[in-house]
N, C-alpha and C. Protein backbone atom coordinates (compact mmCIF):
# COMPACT_ATOMS: atom_id res chain seq x y z
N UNK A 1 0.84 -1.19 0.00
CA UNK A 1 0.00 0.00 0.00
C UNK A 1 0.88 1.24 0.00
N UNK A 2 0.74 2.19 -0.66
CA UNK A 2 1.35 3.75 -1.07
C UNK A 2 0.45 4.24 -0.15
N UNK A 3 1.44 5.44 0.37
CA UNK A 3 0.67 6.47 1.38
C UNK A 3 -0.55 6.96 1.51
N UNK A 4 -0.74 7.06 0.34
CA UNK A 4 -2.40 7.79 -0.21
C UNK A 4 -3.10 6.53 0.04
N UNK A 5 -2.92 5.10 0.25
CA UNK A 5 -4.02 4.05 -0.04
C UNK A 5 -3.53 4.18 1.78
N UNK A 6 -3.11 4.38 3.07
CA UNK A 6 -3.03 4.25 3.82
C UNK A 6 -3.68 5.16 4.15
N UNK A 7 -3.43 6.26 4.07
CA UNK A 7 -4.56 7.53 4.31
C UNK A 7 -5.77 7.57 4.08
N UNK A 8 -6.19 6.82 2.56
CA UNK A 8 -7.68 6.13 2.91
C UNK A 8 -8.16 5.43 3.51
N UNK A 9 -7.47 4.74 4.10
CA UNK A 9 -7.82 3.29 5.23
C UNK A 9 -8.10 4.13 6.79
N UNK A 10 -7.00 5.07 6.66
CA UNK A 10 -7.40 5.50 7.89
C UNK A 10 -8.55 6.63 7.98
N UNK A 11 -8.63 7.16 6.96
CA UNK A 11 -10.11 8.08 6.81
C UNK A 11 -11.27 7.39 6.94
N UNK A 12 -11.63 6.05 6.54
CA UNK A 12 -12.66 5.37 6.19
C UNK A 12 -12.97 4.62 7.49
N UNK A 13 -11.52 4.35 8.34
CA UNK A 13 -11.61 3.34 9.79
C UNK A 13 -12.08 4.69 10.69
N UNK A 14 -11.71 5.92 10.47
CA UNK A 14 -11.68 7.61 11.68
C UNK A 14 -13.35 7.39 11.19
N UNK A 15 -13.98 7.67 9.49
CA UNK A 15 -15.13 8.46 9.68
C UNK A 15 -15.91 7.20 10.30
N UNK A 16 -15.62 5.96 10.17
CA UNK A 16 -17.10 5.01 10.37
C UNK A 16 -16.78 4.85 12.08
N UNK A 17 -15.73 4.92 12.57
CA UNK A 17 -16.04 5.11 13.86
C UNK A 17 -17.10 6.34 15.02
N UNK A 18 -16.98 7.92 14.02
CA UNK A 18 -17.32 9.00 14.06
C UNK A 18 -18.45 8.58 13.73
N UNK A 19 -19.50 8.09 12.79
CA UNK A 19 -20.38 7.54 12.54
C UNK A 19 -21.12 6.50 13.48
N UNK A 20 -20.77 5.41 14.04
CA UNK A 20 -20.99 4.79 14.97
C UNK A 20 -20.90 5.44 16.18
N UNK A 21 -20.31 6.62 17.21
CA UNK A 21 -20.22 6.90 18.02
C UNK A 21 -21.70 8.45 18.12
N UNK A 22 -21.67 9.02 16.78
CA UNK A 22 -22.95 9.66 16.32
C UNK A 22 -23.92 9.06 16.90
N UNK A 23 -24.24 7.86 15.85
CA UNK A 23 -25.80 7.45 16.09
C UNK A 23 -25.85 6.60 17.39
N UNK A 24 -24.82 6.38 18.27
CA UNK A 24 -25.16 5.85 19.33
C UNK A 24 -25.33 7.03 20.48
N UNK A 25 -24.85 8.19 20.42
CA UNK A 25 -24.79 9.34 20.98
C UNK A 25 -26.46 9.86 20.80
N UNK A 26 -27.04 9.88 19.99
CA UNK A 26 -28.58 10.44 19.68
C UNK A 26 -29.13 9.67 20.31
N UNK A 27 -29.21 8.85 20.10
CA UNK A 27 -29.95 7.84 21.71
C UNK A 27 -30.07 8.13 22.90
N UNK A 28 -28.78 8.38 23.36
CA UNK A 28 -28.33 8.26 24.73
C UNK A 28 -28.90 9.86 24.74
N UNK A 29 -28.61 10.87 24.20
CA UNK A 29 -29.49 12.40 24.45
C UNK A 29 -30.88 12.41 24.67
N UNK A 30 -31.44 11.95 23.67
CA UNK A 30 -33.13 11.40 23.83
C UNK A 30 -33.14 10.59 23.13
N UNK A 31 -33.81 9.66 24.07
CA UNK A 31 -34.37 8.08 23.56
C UNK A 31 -35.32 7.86 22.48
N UNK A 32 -36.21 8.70 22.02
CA UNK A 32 -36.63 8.76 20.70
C UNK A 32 -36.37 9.67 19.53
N UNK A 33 -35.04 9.75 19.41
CA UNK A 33 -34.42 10.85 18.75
C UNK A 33 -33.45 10.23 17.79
N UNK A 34 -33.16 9.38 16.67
CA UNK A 34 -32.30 9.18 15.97
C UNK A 34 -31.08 9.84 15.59
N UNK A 35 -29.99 8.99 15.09
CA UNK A 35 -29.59 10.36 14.13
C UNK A 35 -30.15 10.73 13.02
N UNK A 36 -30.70 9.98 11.87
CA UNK A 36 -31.68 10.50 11.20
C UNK A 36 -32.79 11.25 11.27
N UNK A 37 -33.29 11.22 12.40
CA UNK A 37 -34.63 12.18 12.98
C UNK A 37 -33.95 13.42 13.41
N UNK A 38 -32.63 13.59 14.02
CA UNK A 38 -32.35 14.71 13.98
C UNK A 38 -31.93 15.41 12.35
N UNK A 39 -31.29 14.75 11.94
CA UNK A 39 -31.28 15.78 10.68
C UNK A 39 -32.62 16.03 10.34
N UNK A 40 -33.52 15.31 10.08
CA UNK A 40 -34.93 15.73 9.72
C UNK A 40 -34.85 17.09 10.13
N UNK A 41 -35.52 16.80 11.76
CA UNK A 41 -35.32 18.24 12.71
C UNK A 41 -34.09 19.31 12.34
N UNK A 42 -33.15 18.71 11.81
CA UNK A 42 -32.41 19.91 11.25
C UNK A 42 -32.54 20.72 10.72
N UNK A 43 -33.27 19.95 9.41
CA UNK A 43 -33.54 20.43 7.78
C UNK A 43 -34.74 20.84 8.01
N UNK A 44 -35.33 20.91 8.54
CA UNK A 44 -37.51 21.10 9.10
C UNK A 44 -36.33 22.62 9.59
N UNK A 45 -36.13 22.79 10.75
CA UNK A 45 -35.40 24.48 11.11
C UNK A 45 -35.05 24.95 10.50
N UNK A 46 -33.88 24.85 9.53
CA UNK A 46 -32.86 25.51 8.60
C UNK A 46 -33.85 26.19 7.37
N UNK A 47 -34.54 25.16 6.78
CA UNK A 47 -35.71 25.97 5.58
C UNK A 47 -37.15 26.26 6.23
N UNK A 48 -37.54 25.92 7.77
CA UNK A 48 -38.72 26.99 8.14
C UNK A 48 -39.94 25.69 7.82
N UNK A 49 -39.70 24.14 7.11
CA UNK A 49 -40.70 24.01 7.03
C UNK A 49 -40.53 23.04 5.53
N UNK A 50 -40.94 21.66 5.09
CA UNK A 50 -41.32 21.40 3.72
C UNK A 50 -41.75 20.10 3.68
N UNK A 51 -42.22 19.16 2.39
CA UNK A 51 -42.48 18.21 2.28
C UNK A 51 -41.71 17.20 2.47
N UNK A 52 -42.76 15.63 2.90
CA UNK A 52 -41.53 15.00 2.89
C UNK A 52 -41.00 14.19 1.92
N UNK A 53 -41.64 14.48 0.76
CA UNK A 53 -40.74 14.17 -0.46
C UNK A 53 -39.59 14.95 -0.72
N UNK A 54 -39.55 16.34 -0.44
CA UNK A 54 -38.33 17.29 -0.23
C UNK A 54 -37.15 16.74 1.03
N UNK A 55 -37.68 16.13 1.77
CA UNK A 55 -36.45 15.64 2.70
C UNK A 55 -36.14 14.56 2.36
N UNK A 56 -36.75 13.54 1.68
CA UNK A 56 -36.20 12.59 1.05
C UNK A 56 -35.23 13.07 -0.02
N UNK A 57 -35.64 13.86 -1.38
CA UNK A 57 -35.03 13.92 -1.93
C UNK A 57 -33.73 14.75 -1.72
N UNK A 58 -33.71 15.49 -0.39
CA UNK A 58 -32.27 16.15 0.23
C UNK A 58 -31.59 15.11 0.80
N UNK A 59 -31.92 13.92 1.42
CA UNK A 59 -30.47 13.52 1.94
C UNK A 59 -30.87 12.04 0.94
N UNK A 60 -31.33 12.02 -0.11
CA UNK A 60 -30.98 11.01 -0.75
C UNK A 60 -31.54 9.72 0.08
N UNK A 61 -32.70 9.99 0.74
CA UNK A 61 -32.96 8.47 1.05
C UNK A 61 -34.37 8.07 0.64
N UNK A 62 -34.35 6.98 0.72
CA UNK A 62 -35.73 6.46 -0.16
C UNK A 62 -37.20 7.14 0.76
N UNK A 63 -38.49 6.61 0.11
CA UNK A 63 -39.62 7.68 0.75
C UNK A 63 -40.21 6.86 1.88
N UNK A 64 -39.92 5.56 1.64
CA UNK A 64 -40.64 4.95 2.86
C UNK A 64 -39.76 5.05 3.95
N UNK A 65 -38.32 5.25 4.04
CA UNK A 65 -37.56 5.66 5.03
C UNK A 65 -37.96 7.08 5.78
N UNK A 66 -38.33 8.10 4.62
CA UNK A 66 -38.84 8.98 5.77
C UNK A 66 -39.62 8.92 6.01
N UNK A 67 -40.45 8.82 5.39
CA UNK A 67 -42.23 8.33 5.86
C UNK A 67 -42.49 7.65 7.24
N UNK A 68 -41.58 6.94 7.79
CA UNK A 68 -41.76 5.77 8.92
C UNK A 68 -40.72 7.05 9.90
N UNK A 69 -39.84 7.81 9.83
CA UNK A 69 -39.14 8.75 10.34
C UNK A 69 -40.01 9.42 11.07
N UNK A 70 -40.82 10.03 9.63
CA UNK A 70 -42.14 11.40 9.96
C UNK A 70 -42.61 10.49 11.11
N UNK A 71 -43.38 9.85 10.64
CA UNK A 71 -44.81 9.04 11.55
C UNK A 71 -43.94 9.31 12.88
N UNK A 72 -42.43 8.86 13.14
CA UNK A 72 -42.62 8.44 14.50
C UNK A 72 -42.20 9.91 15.15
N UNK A 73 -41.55 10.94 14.36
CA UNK A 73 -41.92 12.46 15.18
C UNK A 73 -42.86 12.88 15.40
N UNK A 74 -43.77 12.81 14.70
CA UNK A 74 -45.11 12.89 14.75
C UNK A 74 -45.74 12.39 15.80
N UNK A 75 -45.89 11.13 15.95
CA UNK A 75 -46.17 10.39 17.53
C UNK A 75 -45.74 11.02 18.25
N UNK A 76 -44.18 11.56 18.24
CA UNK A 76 -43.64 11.64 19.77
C UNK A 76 -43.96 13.37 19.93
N UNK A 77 -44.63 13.76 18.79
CA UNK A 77 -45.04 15.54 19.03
C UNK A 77 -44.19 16.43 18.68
N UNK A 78 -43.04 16.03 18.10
CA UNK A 78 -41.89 16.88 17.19
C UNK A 78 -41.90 17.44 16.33
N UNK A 79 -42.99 16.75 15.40
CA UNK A 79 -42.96 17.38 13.68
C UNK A 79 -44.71 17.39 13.56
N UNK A 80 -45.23 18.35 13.11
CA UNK A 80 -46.45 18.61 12.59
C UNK A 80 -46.90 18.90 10.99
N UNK A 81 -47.91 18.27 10.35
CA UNK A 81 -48.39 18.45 9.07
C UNK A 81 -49.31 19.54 9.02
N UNK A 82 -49.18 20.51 8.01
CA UNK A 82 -49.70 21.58 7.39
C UNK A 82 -50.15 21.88 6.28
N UNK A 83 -51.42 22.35 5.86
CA UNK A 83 -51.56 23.02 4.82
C UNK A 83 -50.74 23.53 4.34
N UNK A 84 -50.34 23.42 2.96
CA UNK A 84 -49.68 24.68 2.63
C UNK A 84 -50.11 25.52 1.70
N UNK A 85 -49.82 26.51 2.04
CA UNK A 85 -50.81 28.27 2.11
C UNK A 85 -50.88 28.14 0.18
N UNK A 86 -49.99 27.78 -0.30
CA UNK A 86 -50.29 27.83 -1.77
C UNK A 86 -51.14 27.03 -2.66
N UNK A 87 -50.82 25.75 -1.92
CA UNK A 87 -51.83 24.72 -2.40
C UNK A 87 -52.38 23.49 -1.15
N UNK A 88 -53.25 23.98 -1.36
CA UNK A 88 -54.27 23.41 -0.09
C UNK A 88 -53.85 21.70 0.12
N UNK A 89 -53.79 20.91 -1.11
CA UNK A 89 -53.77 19.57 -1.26
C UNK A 89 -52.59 19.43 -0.42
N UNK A 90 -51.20 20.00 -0.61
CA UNK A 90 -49.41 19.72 -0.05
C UNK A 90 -49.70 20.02 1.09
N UNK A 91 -49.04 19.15 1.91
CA UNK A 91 -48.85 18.58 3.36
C UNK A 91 -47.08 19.12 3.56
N UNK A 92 -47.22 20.69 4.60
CA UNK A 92 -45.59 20.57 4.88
C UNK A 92 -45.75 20.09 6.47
N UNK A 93 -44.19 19.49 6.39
CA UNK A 93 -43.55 19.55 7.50
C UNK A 93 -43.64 20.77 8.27
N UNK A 94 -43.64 20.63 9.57
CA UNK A 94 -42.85 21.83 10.60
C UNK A 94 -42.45 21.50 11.83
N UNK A 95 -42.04 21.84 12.63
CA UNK A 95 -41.76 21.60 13.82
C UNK A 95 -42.16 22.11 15.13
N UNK A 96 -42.49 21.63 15.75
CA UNK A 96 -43.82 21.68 16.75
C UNK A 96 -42.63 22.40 17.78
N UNK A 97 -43.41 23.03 18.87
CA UNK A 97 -42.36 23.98 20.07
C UNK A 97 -41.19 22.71 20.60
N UNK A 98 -42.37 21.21 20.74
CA UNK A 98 -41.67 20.05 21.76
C UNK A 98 -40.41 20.19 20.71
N UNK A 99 -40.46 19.87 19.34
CA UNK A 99 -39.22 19.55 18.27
C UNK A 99 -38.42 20.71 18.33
N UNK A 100 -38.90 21.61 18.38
CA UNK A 100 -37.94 23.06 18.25
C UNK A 100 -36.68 22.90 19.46
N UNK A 101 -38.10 22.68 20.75
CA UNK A 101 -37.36 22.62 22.44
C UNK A 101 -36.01 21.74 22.43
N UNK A 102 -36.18 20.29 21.98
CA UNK A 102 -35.12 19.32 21.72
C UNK A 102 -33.86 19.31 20.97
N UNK A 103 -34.40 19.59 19.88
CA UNK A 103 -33.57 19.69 18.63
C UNK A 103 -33.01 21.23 19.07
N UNK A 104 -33.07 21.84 19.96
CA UNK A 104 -31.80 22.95 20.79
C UNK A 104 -31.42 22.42 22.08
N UNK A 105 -31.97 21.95 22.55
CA UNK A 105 -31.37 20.44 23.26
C UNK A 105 -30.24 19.90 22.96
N UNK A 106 -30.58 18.86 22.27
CA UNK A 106 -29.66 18.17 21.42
C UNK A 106 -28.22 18.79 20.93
N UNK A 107 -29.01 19.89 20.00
CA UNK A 107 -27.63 20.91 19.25
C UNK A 107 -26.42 21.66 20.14
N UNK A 108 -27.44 21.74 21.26
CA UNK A 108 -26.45 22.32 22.67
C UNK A 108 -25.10 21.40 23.15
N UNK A 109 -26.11 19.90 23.64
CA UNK A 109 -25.01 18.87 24.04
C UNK A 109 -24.30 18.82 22.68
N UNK A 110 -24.55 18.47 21.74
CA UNK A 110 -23.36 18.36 20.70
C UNK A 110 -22.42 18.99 20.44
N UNK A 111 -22.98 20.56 20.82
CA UNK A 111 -21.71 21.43 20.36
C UNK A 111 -20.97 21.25 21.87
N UNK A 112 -21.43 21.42 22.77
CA UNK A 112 -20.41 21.12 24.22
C UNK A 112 -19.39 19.83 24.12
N UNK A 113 -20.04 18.46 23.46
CA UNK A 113 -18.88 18.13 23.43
C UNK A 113 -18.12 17.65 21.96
N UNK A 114 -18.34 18.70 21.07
CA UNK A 114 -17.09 19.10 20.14
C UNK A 114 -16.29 19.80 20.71
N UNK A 115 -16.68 20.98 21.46
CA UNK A 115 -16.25 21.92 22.22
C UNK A 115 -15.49 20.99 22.61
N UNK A 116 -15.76 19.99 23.81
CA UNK A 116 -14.34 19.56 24.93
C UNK A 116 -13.28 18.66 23.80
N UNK A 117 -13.93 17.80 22.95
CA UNK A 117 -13.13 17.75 22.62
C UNK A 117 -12.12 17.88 21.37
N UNK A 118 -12.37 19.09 21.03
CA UNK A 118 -11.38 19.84 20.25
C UNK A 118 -10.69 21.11 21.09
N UNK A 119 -10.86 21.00 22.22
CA UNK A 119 -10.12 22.25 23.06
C UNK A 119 -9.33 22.17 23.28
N UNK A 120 -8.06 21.51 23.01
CA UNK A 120 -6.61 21.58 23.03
C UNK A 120 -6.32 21.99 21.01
N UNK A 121 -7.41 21.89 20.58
CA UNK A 121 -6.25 22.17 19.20
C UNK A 121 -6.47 23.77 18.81
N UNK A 122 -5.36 24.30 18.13
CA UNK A 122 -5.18 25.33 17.62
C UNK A 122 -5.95 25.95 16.75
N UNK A 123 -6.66 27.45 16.60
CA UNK A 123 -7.56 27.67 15.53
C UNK A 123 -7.48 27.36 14.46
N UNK A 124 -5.95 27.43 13.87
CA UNK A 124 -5.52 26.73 12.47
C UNK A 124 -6.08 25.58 12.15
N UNK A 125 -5.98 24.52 13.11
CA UNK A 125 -6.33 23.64 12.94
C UNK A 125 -7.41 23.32 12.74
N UNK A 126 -8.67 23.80 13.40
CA UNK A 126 -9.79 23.66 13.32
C UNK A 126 -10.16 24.04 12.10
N UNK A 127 -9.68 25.52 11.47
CA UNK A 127 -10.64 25.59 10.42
C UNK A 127 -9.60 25.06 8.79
N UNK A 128 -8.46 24.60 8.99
CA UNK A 128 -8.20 23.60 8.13
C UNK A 128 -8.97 22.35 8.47
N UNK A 129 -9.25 21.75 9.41
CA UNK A 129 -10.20 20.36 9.93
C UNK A 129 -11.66 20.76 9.43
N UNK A 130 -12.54 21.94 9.70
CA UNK A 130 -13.56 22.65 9.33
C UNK A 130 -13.71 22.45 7.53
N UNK A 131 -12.51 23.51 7.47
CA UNK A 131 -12.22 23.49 5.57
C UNK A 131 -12.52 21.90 5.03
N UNK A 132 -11.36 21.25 5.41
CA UNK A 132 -11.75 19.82 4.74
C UNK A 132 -13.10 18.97 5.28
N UNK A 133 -13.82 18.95 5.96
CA UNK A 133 -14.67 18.54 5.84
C UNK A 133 -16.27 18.60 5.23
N UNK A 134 -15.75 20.45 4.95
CA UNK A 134 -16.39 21.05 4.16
C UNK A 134 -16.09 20.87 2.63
N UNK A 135 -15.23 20.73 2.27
CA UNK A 135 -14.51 19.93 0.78
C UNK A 135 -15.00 18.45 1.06
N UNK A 136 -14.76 18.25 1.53
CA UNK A 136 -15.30 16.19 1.49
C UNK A 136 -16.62 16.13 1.05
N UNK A 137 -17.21 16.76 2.05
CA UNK A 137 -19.03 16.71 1.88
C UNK A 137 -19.17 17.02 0.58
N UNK A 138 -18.40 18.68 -0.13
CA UNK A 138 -19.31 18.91 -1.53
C UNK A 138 -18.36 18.31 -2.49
N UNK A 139 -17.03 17.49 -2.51
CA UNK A 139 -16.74 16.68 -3.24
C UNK A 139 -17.90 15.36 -3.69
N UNK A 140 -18.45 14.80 -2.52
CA UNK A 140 -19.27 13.80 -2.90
C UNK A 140 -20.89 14.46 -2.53
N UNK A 141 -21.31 15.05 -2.86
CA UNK A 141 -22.43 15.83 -3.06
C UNK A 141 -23.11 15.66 -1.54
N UNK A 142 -22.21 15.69 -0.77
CA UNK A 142 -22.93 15.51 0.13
C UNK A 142 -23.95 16.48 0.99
N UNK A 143 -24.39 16.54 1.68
CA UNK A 143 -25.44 16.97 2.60
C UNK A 143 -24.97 17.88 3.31
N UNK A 144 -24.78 19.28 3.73
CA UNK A 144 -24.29 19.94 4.81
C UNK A 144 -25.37 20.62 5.59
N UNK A 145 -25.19 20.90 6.80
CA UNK A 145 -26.12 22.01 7.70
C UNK A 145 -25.62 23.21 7.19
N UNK A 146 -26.48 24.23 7.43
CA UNK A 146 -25.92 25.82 7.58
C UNK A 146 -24.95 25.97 8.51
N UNK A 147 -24.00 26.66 8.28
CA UNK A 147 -23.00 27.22 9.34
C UNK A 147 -23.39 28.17 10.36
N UNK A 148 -23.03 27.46 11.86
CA UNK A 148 -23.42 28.69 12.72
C UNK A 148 -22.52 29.16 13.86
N UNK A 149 -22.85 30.48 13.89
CA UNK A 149 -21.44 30.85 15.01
C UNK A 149 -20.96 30.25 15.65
N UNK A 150 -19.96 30.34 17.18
CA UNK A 150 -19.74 29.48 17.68
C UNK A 150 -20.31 29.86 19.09
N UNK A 151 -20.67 31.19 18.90
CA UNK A 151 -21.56 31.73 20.10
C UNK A 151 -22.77 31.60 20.65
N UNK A 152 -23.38 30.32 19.49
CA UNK A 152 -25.01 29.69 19.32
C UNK A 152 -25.02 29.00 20.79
C-alpha cells in the first residue's frame, strides 16, 4: 500500500467510527431521537418548514424511510403536518415547540462536546479540519447544515 491508499484506510476506519459513536450518541441524548430524525429536525429548522418528499429527496434516502421517520416524530409531538398556504392539497412539514425545544437540546449537548473535545487544538487547525470537511461533503455531493457561530 502507497501512502495515499493508507490515508484512505485511515479516513474510512476515523469516519465510520465517528459515525458509529454519532448514532449511538442520539440515543443516549433522547431516547426517541435518531440520528436520522435529527437531521430531519435539522432540515424542518434551517428551511422553516417542507415536504416530505423534499427531505427525502435532500439527503438522498428512499420515501418509505422517511415516511416511517415522519410518523414516529409525529407520535412523539416533534414534527407537525400543514396546509400549505399555496396549495391546499401539499402537506408541509414543521416543527412543533416540543421539536424546536429538543432539537436545541440536542444541538447544545453536541456542540459542548465538540467543544471539549477539540479544546486543546489550535484555531488553524480547526478551520483547516472545518475546511476539509467542508470539501469532502461537496466533493461527494454531500449533505451539509448551515453554518453557525460558535456563540449559538
Amino acid at each position: 500500500m502507497n501512502a495515499a491508499d493508507v490515508s484512505i484506510e485511515t479516513i474510512h476506519h476515523e469516519l465510520t467510527a465517528f459515525a458509529r459513536r454519532a448514532r449511538a450518541s442520539a440515543g443516549r441524548l433522547h431516547p426517541e431521537l435518531s440520528l436520522v430524525s435529527y437531521t430531519l429536525l435539522g432540515h424542518l429548522e434551517d428551511v422553516g418548514g417542507c415536504r416530505a418528499t423534499d427531505l427525502a429527496a435532500h439527503y438522498a434516502l428512499d420515501k418509505s424511510t422517511v415516511s416511517r421517520q415522519v410518523s414516529a416524530l409525529e407520535r412523539a409531538g416533534l414534527v407537525e403536518r400543514r396546509a400549505d398556504p399555496q396549495d391546499q392539497r401539499v402537506q408541509v412539514l414543521h416543527l412543533t415547540p416540543a421539536g424546536t425545544e429538543i432539537l436545541a437540546q440536542v444541538t447544545a449537548s453536541r456542540r459542548v462536546a465538540f467543544r471539549e473535545r477539540l479544546a486543546g487544538w489550535p484555531e488553524e487547525d480547526l478551520e483547516r479540519f472545518a475546511g476539509y470537511l467542508l470539501r469532502y461533503n461537496a466533493a461527494v455531493g454531500g449533505v451539509t447544515f448551515k453554518a453557525t457561530p460558535a456563540s449559538d
